[in-house]
PDB file of N, CA and C in Angstrom:
ATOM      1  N   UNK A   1      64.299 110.664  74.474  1.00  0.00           N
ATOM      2  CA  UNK A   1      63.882 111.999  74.099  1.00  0.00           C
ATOM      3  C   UNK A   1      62.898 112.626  75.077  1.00  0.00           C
ATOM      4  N   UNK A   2      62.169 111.606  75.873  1.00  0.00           N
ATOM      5  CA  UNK A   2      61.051 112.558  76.593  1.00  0.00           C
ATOM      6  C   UNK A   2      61.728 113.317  78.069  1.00  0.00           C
ATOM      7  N   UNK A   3      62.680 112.631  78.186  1.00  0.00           N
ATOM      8  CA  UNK A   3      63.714 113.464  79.197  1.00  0.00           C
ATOM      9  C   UNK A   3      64.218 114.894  78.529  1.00  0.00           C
ATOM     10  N   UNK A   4      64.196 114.568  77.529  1.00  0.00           N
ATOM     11  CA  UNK A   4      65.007 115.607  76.696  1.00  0.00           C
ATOM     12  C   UNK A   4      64.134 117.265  76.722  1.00  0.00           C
ATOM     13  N   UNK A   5      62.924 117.016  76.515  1.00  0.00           N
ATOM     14  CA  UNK A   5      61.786 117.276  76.327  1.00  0.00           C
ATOM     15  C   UNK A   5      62.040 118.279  77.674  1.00  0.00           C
ATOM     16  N   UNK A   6      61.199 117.326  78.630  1.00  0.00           N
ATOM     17  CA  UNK A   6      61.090 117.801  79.717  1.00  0.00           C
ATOM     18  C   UNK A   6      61.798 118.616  80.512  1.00  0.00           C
ATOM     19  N   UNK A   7      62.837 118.332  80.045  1.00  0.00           N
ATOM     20  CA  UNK A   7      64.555 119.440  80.749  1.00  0.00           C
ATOM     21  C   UNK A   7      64.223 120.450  80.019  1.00  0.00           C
ATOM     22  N   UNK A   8      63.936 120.711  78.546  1.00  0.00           N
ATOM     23  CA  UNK A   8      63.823 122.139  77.998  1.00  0.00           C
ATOM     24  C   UNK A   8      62.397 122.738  78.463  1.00  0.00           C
ATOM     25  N   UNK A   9      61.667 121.920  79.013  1.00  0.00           N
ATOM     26  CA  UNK A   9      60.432 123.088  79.350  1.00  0.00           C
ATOM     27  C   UNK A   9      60.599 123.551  80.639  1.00  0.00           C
ATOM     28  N   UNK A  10      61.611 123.250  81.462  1.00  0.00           N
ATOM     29  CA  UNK A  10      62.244 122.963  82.726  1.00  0.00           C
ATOM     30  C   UNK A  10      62.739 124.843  82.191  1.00  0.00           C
ATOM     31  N   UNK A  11      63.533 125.451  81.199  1.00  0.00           N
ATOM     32  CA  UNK A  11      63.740 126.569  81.353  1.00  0.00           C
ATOM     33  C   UNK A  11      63.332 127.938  81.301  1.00  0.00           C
ATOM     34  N   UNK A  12      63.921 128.740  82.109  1.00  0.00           N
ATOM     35  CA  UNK A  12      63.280 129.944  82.077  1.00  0.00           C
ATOM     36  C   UNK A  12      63.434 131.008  81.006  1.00  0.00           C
ATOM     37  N   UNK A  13      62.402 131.599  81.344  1.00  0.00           N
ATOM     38  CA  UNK A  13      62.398 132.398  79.960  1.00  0.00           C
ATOM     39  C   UNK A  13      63.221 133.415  79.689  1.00  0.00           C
ATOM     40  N   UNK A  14      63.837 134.222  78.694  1.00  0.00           N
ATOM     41  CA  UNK A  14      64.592 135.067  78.688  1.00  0.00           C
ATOM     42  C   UNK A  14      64.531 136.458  79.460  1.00  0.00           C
ATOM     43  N   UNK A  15      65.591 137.081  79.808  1.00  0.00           N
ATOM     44  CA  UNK A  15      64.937 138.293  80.911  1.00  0.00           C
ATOM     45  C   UNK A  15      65.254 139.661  79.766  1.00  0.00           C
ATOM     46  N   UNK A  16      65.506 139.045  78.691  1.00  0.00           N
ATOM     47  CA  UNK A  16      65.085 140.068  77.387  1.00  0.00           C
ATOM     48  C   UNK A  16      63.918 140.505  76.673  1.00  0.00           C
ATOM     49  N   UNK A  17      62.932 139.602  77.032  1.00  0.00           N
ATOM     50  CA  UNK A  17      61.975 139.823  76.561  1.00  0.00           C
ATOM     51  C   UNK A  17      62.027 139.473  74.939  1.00  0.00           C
ATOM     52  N   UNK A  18      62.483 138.874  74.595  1.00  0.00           N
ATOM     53  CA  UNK A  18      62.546 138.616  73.373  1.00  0.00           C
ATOM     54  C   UNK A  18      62.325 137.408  72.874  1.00  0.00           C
ATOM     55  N   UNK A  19      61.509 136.795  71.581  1.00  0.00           N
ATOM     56  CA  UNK A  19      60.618 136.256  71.513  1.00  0.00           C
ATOM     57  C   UNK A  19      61.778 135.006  70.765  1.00  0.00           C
ATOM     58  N   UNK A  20      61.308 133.775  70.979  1.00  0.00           N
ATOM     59  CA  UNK A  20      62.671 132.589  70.414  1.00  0.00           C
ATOM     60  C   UNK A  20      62.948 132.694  68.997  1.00  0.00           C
ATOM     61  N   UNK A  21      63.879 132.140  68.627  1.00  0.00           N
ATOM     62  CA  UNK A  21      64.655 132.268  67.221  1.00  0.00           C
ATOM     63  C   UNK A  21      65.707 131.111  67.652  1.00  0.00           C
ATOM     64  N   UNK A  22      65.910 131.089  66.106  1.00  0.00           N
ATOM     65  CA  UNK A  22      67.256 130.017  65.766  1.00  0.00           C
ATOM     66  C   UNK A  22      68.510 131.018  65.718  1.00  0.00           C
ATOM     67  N   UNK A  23      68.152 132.378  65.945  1.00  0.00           N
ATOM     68  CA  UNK A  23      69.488 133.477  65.908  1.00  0.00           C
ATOM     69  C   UNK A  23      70.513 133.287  66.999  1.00  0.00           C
ATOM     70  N   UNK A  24      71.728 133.486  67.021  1.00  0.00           N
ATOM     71  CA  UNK A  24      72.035 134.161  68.305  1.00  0.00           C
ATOM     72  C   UNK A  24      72.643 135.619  68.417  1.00  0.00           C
ATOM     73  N   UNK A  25      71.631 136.361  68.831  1.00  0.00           N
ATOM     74  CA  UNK A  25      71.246 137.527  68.707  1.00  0.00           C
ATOM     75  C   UNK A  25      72.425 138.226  69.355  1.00  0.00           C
ATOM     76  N   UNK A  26      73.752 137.572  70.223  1.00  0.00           N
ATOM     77  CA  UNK A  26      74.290 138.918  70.480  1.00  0.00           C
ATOM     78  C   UNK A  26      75.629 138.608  69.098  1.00  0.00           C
ATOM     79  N   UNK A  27      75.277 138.181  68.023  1.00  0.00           N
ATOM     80  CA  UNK A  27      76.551 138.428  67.059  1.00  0.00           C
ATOM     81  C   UNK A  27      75.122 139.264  66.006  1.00  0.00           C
ATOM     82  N   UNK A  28      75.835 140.391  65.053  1.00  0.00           N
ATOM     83  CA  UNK A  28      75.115 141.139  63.991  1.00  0.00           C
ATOM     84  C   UNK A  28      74.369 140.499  63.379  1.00  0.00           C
ATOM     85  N   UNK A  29      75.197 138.763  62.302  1.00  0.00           N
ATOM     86  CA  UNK A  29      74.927 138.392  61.505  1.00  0.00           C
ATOM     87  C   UNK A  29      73.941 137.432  61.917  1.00  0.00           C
ATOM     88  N   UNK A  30      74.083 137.191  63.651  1.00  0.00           N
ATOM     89  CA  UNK A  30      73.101 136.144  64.037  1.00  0.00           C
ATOM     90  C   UNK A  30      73.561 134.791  64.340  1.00  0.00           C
ATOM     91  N   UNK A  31      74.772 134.545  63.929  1.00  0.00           N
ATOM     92  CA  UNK A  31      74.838 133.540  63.714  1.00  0.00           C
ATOM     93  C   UNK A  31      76.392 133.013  64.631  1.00  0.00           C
ATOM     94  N   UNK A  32      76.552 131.691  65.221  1.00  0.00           N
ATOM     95  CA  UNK A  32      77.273 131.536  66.139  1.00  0.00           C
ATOM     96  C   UNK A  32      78.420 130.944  65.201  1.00  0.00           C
ATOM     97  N   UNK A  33      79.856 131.104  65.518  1.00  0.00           N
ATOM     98  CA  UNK A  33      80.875 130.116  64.265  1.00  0.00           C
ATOM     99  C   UNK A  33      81.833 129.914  65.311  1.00  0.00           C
ATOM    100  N   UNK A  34      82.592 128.917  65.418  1.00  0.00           N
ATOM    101  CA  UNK A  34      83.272 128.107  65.786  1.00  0.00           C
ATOM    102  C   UNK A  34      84.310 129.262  66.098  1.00  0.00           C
ATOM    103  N   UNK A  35      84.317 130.261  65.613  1.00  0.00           N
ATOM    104  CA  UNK A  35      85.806 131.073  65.580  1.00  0.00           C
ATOM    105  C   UNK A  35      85.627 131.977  66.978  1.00  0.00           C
ATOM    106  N   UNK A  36      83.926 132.392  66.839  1.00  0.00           N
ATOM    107  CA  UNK A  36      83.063 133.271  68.070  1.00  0.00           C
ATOM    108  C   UNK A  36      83.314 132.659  69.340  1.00  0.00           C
ATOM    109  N   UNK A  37      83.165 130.746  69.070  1.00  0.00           N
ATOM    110  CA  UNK A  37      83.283 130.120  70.250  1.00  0.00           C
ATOM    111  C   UNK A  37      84.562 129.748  70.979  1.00  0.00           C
ATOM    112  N   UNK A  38      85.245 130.067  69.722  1.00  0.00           N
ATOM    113  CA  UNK A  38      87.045 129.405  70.301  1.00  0.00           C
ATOM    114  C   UNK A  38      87.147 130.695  71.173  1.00  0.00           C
ATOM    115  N   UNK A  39      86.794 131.847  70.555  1.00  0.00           N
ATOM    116  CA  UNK A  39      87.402 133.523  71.227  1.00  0.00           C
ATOM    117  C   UNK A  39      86.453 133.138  72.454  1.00  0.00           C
ATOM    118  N   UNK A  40      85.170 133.207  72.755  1.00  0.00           N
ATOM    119  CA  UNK A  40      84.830 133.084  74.029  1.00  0.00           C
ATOM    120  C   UNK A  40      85.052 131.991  75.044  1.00  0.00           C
ATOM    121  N   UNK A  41      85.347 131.175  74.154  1.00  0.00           N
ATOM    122  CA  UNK A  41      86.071 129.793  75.780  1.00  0.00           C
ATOM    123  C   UNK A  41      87.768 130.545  75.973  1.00  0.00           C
ATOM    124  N   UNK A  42      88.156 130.964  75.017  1.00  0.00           N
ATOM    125  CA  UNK A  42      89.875 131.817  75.463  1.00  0.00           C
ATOM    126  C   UNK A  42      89.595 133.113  76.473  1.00  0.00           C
ATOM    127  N   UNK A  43      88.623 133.517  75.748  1.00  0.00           N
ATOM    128  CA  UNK A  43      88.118 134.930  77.491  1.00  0.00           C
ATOM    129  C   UNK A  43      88.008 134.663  78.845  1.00  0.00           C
ATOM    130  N   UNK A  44      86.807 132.866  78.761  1.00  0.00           N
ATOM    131  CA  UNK A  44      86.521 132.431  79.783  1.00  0.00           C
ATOM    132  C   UNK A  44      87.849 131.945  80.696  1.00  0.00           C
ATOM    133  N   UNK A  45      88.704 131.331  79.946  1.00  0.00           N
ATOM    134  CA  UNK A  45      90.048 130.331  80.500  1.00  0.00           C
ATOM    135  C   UNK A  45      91.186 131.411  80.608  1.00  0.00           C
ATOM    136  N   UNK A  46      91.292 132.898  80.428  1.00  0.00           N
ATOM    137  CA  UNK A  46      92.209 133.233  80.375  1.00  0.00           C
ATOM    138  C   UNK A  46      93.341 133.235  79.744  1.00  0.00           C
ATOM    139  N   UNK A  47      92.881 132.997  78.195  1.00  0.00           N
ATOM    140  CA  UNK A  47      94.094 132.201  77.374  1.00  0.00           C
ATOM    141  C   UNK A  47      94.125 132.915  76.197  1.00  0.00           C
ATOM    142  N   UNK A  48      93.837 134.516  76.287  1.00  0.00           N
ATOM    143  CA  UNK A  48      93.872 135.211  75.555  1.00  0.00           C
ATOM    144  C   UNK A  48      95.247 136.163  75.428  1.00  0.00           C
ATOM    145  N   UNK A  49      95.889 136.784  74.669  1.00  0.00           N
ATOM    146  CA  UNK A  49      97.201 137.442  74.425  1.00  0.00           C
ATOM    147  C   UNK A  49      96.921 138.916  75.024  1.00  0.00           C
ATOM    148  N   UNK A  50      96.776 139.016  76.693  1.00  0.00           N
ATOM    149  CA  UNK A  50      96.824 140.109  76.970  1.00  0.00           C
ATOM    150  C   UNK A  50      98.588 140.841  77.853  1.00  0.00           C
ATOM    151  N   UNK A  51      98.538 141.702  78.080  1.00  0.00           N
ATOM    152  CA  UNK A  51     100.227 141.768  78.723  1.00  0.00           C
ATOM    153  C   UNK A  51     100.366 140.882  79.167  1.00  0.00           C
ATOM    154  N   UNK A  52      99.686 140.904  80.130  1.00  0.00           N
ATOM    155  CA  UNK A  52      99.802 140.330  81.581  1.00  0.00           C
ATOM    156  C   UNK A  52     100.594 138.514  81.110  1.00  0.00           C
ATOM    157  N   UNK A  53      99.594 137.915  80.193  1.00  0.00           N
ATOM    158  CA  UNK A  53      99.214 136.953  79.958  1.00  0.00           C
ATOM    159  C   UNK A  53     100.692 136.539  79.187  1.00  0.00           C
ATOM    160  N   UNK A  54     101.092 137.482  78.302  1.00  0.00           N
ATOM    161  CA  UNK A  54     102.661 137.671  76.876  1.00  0.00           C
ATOM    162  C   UNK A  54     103.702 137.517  77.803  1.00  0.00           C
ATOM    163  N   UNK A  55     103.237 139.013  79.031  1.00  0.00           N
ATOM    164  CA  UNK A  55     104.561 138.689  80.179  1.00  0.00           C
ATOM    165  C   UNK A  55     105.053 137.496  81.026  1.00  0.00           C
ATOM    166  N   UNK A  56     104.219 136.646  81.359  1.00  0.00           N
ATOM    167  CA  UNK A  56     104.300 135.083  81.921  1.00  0.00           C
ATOM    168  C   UNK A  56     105.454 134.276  81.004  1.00  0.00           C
ATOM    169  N   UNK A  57     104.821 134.603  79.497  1.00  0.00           N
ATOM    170  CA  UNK A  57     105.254 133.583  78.848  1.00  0.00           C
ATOM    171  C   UNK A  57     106.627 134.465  78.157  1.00  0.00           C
ATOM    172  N   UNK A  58     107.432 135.376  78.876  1.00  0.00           N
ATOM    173  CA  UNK A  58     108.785 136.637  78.475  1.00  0.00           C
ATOM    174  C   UNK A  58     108.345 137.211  77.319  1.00  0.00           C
ATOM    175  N   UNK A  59     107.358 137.521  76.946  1.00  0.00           N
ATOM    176  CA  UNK A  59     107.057 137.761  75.086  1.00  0.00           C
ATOM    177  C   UNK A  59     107.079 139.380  75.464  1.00  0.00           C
ATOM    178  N   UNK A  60     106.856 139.755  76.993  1.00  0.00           N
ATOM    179  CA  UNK A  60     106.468 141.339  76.923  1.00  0.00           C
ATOM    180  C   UNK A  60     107.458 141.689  78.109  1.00  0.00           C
ATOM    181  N   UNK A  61     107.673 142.885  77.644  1.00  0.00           N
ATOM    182  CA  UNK A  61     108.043 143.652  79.270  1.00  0.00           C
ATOM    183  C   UNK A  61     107.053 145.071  79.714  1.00  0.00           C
ATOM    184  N   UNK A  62     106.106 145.543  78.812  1.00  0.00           N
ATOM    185  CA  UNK A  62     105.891 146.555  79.092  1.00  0.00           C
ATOM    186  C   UNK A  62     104.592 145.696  78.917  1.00  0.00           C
ATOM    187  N   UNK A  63     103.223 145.783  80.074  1.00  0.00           N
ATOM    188  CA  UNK A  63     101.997 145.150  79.933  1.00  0.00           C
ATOM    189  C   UNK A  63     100.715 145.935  80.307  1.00  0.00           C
ATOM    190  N   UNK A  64     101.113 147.117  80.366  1.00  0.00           N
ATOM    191  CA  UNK A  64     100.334 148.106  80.013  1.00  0.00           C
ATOM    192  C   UNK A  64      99.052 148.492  78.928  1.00  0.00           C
ATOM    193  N   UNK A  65      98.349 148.570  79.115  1.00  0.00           N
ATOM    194  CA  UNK A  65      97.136 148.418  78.029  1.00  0.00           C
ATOM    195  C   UNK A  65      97.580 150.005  77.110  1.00  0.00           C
ATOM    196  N   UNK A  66      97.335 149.974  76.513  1.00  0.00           N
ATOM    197  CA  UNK A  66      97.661 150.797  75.246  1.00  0.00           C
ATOM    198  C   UNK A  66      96.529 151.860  75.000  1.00  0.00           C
ATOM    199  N   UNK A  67      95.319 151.434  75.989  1.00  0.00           N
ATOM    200  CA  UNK A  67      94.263 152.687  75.913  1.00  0.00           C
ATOM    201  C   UNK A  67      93.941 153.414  76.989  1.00  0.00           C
ATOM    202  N   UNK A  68      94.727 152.929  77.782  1.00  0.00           N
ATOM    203  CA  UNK A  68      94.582 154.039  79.205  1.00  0.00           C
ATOM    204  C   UNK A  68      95.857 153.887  80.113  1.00  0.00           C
ATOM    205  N   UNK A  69      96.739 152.622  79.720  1.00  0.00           N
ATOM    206  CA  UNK A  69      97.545 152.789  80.697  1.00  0.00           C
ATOM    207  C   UNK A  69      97.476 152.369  81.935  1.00  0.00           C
ATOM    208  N   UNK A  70      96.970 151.361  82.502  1.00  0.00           N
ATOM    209  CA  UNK A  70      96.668 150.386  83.437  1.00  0.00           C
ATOM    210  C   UNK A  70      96.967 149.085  83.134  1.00  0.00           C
ATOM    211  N   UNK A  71      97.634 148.443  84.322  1.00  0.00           N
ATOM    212  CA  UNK A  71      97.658 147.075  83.651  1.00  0.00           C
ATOM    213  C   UNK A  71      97.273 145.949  83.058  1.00  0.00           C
ATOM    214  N   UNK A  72      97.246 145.232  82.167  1.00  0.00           N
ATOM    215  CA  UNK A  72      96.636 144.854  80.810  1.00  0.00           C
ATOM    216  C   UNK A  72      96.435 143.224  81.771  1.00  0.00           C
ATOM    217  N   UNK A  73      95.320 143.012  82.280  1.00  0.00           N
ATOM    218  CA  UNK A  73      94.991 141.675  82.454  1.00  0.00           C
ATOM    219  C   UNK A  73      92.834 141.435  81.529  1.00  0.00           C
ATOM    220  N   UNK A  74      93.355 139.889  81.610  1.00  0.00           N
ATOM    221  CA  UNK A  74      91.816 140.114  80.750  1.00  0.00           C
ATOM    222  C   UNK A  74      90.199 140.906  81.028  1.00  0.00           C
ATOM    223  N   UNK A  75      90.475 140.858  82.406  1.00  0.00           N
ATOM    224  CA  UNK A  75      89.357 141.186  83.518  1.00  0.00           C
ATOM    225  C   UNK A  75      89.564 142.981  82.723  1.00  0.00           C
ATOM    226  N   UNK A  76      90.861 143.607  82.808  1.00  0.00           N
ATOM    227  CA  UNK A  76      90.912 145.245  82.711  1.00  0.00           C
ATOM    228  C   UNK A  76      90.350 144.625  81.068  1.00  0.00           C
ATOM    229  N   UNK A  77      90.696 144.366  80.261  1.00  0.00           N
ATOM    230  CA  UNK A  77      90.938 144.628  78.749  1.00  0.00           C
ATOM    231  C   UNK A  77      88.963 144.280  78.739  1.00  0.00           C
ATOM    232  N   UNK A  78      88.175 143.394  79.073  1.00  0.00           N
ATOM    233  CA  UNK A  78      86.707 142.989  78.889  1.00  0.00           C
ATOM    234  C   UNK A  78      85.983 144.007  79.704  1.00  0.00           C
ATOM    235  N   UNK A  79      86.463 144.007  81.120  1.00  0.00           N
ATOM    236  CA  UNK A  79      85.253 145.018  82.146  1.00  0.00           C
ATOM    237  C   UNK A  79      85.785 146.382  82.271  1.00  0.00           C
ATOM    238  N   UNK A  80      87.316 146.745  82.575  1.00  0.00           N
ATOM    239  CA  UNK A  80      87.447 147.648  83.975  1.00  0.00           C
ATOM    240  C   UNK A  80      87.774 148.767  83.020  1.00  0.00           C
ATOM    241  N   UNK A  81      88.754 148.466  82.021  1.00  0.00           N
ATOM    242  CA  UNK A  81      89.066 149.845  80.567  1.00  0.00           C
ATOM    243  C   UNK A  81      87.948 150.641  80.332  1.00  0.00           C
ATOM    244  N   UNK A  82      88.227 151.873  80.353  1.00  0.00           N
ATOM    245  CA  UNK A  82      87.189 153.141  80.261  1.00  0.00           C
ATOM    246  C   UNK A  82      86.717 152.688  78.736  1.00  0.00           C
ATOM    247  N   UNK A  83      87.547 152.183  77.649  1.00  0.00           N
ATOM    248  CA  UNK A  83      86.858 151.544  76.617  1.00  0.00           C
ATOM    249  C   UNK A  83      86.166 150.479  76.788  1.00  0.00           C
ATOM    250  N   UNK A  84      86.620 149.350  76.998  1.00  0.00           N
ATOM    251  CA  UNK A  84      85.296 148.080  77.167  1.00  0.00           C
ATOM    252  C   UNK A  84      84.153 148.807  78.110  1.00  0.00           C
ATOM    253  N   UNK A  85      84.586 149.578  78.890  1.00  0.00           N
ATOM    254  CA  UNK A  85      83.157 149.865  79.359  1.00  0.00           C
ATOM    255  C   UNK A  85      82.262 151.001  78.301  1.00  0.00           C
ATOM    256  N   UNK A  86      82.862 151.806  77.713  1.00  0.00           N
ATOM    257  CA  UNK A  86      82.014 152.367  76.712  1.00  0.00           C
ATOM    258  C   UNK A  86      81.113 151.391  76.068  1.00  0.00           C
ATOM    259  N   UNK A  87      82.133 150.718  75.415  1.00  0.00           N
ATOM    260  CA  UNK A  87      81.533 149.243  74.175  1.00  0.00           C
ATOM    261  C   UNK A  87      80.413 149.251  75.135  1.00  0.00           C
ATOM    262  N   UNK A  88      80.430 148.375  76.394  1.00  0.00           N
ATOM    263  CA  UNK A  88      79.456 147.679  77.099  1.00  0.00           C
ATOM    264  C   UNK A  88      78.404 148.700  77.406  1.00  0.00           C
ATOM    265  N   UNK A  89      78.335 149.829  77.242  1.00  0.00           N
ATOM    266  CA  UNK A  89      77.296 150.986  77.776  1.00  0.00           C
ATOM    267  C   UNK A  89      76.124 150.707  76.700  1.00  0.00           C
ATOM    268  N   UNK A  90      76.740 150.275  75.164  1.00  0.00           N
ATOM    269  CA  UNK A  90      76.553 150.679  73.674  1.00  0.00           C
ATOM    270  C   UNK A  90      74.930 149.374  73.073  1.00  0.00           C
ATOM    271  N   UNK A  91      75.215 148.081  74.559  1.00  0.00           N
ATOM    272  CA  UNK A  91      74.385 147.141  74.128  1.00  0.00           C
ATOM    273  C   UNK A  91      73.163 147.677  74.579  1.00  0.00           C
ATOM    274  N   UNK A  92      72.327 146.417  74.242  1.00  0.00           N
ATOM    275  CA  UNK A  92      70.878 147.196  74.623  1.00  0.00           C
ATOM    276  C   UNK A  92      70.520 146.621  75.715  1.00  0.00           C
ATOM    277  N   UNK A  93      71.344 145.270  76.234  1.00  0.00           N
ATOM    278  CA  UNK A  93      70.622 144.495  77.477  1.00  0.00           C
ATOM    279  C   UNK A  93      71.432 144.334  79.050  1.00  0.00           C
ATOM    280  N   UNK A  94      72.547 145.962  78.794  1.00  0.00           N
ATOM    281  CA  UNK A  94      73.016 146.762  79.607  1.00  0.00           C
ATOM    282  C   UNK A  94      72.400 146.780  81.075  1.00  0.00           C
ATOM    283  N   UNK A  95      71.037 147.125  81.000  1.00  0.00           N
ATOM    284  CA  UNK A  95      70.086 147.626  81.718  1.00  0.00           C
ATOM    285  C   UNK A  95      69.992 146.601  82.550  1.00  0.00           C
ATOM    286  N   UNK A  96      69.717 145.461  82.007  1.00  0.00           N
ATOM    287  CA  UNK A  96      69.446 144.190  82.807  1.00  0.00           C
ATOM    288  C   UNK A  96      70.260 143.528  83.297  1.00  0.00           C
ATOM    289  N   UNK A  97      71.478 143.493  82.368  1.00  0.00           N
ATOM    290  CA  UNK A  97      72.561 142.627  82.739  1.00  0.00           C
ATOM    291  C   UNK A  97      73.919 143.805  83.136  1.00  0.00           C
ATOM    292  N   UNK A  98      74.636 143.530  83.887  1.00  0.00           N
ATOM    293  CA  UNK A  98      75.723 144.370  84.102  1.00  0.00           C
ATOM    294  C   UNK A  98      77.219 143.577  84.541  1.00  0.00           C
ATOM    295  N   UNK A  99      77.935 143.610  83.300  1.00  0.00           N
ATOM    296  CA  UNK A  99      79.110 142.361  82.548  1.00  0.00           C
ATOM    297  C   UNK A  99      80.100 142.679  83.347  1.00  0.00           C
ATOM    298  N   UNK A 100      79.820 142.259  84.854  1.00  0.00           N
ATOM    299  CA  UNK A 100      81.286 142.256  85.819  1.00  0.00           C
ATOM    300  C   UNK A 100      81.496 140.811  85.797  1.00  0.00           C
ATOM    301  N   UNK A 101      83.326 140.779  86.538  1.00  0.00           N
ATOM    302  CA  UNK A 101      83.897 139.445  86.402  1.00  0.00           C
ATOM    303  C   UNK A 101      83.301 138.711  87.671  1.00  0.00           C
TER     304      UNK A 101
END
């Protein structure tokens, strides 16, 4: 344990300014669930049901994103869509952080 210890005082502090909790503050309820984590390791790996992704596997022919009309890969559907970038305008730690791939 005193390794254990020592590795966590080893980190830096948040560049939110925000003071520690058992929350994790970017879900509403606070709270992290297995379902939050499956969806964000599928964002990370690319293993999410976007065109691009349906068309590989013949499920699509048209892979077009449905809100602007550009092609539907995960990178457009999270960063580059004039919508995900609204969403992303909407957080508060915008300022600091800026959610390119």
């Amino acid at each position: 344990m005193p390794e254990l210890a020592s590795r966590i005082l080893t980190l830096r502090p948040s560049l939110l300014d925000t003071p520690d909790s058992f929350m994790w503050h970017l879900q509403k309820s606070g709270s992290y669930s297995a379902k939050s984590g499956f969806f964000m390791w599928n964002v990370l790996h690319n293993s999410i049901s976007t065109g691009e992704n349906l068309q590989k596997r013949g499920m699509l022919t048209n892979t077009l994103c449905l809100r602007c009309g550009a092609p539907e890969t995960h990178e457009h559907m999270f960063f580059h869509c004039s919508f995900a970038q609204e969403v992303w305008s909407l957080r508060p730690w915008t300022s600091i952080f800026t959610p390119t791939p």
